[in-house]
Protein backbone atom coordinates (compact mmCIF):
# COMPACT_ATOMS: atom_id res chain seq x y z
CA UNK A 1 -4.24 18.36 62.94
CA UNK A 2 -1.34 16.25 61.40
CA UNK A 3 0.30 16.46 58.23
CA UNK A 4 -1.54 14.09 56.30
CA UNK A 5 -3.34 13.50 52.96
CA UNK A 6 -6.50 15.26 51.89
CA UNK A 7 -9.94 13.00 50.99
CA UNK A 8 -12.75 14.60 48.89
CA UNK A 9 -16.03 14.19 50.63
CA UNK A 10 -18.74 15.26 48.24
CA UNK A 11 -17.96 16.91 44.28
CA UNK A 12 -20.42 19.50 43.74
CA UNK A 13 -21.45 21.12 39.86
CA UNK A 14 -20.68 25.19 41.10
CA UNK A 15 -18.35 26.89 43.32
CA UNK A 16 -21.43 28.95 44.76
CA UNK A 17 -22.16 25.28 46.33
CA UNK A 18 -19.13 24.42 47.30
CA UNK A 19 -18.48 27.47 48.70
CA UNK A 20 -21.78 26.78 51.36
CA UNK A 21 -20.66 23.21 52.18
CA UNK A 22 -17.20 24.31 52.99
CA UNK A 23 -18.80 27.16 55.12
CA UNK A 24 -20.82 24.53 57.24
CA UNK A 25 -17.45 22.57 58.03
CA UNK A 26 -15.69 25.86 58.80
CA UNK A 27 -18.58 26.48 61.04
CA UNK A 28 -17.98 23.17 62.54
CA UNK A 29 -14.60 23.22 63.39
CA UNK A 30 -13.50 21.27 60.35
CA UNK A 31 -10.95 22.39 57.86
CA UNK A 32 -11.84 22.25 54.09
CA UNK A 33 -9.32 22.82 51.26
CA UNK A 34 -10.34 26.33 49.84
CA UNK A 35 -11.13 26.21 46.21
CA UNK A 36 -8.50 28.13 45.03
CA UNK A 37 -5.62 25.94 46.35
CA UNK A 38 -7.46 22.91 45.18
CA UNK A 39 -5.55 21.64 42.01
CA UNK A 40 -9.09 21.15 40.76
CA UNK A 41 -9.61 24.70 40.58
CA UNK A 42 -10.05 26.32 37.03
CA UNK A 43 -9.39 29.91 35.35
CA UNK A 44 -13.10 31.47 34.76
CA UNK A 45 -15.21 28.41 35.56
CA UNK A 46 -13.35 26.10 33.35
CA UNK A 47 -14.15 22.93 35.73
CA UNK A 48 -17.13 21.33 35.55
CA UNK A 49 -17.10 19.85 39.36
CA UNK A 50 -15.62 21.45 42.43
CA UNK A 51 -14.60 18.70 45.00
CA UNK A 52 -15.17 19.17 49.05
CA UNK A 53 -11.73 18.33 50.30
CA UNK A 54 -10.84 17.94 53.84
CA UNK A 55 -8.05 16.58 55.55
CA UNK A 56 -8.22 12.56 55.64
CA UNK A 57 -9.21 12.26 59.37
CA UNK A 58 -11.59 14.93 59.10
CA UNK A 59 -13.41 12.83 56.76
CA UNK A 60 -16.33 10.98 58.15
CA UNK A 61 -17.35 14.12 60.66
CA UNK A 62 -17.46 16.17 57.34
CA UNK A 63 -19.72 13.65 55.34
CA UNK A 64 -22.01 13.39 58.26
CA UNK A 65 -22.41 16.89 58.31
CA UNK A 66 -22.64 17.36 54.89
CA UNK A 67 -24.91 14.32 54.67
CA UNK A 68 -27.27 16.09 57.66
CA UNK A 69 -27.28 19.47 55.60
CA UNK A 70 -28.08 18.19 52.42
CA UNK A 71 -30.79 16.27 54.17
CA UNK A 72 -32.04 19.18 55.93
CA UNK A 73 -32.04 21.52 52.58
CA UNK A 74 -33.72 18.94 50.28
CA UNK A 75 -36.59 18.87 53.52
CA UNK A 76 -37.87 22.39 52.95
């Protein structure tokens, strides 16, 4: 993986949500930007959103997995 700039695939409403999307890119081999060193992150829920960041060439792999899993939940 190079050095190179970070793209936000999906923004999500709670971290509990975020935190399962960035466990299915983990799971794929994919590197997500955890929460915490996101400078998106707030003190005790203070954000509203929590965005999906990954780095840029990592990008369209982790929005077609996210898009397949988000698929696959809203199916059941």
């Amino acid at each position: 993986m190079s050095n190179s700039a970070f793209s936000t695939v999906r923004t999500v409403q709670t971290a509990g949500e975020a935190d399962l999307m960035m466990s299915a890119l983990r799971s794929a081999g994919l590197h997500p930007v955890e929460l915490s060193l996101s400078p998106h992150f707030g003190l005790a829920g203070a954000e509203v959103s929590f965005p999906i960041q990954v780095p840029s060439e990592e990008y369209a792999a982790a929005k077609a997995i996210l898009d397949s899993w988000q698929t696959s939940a809203g199916a059941t």
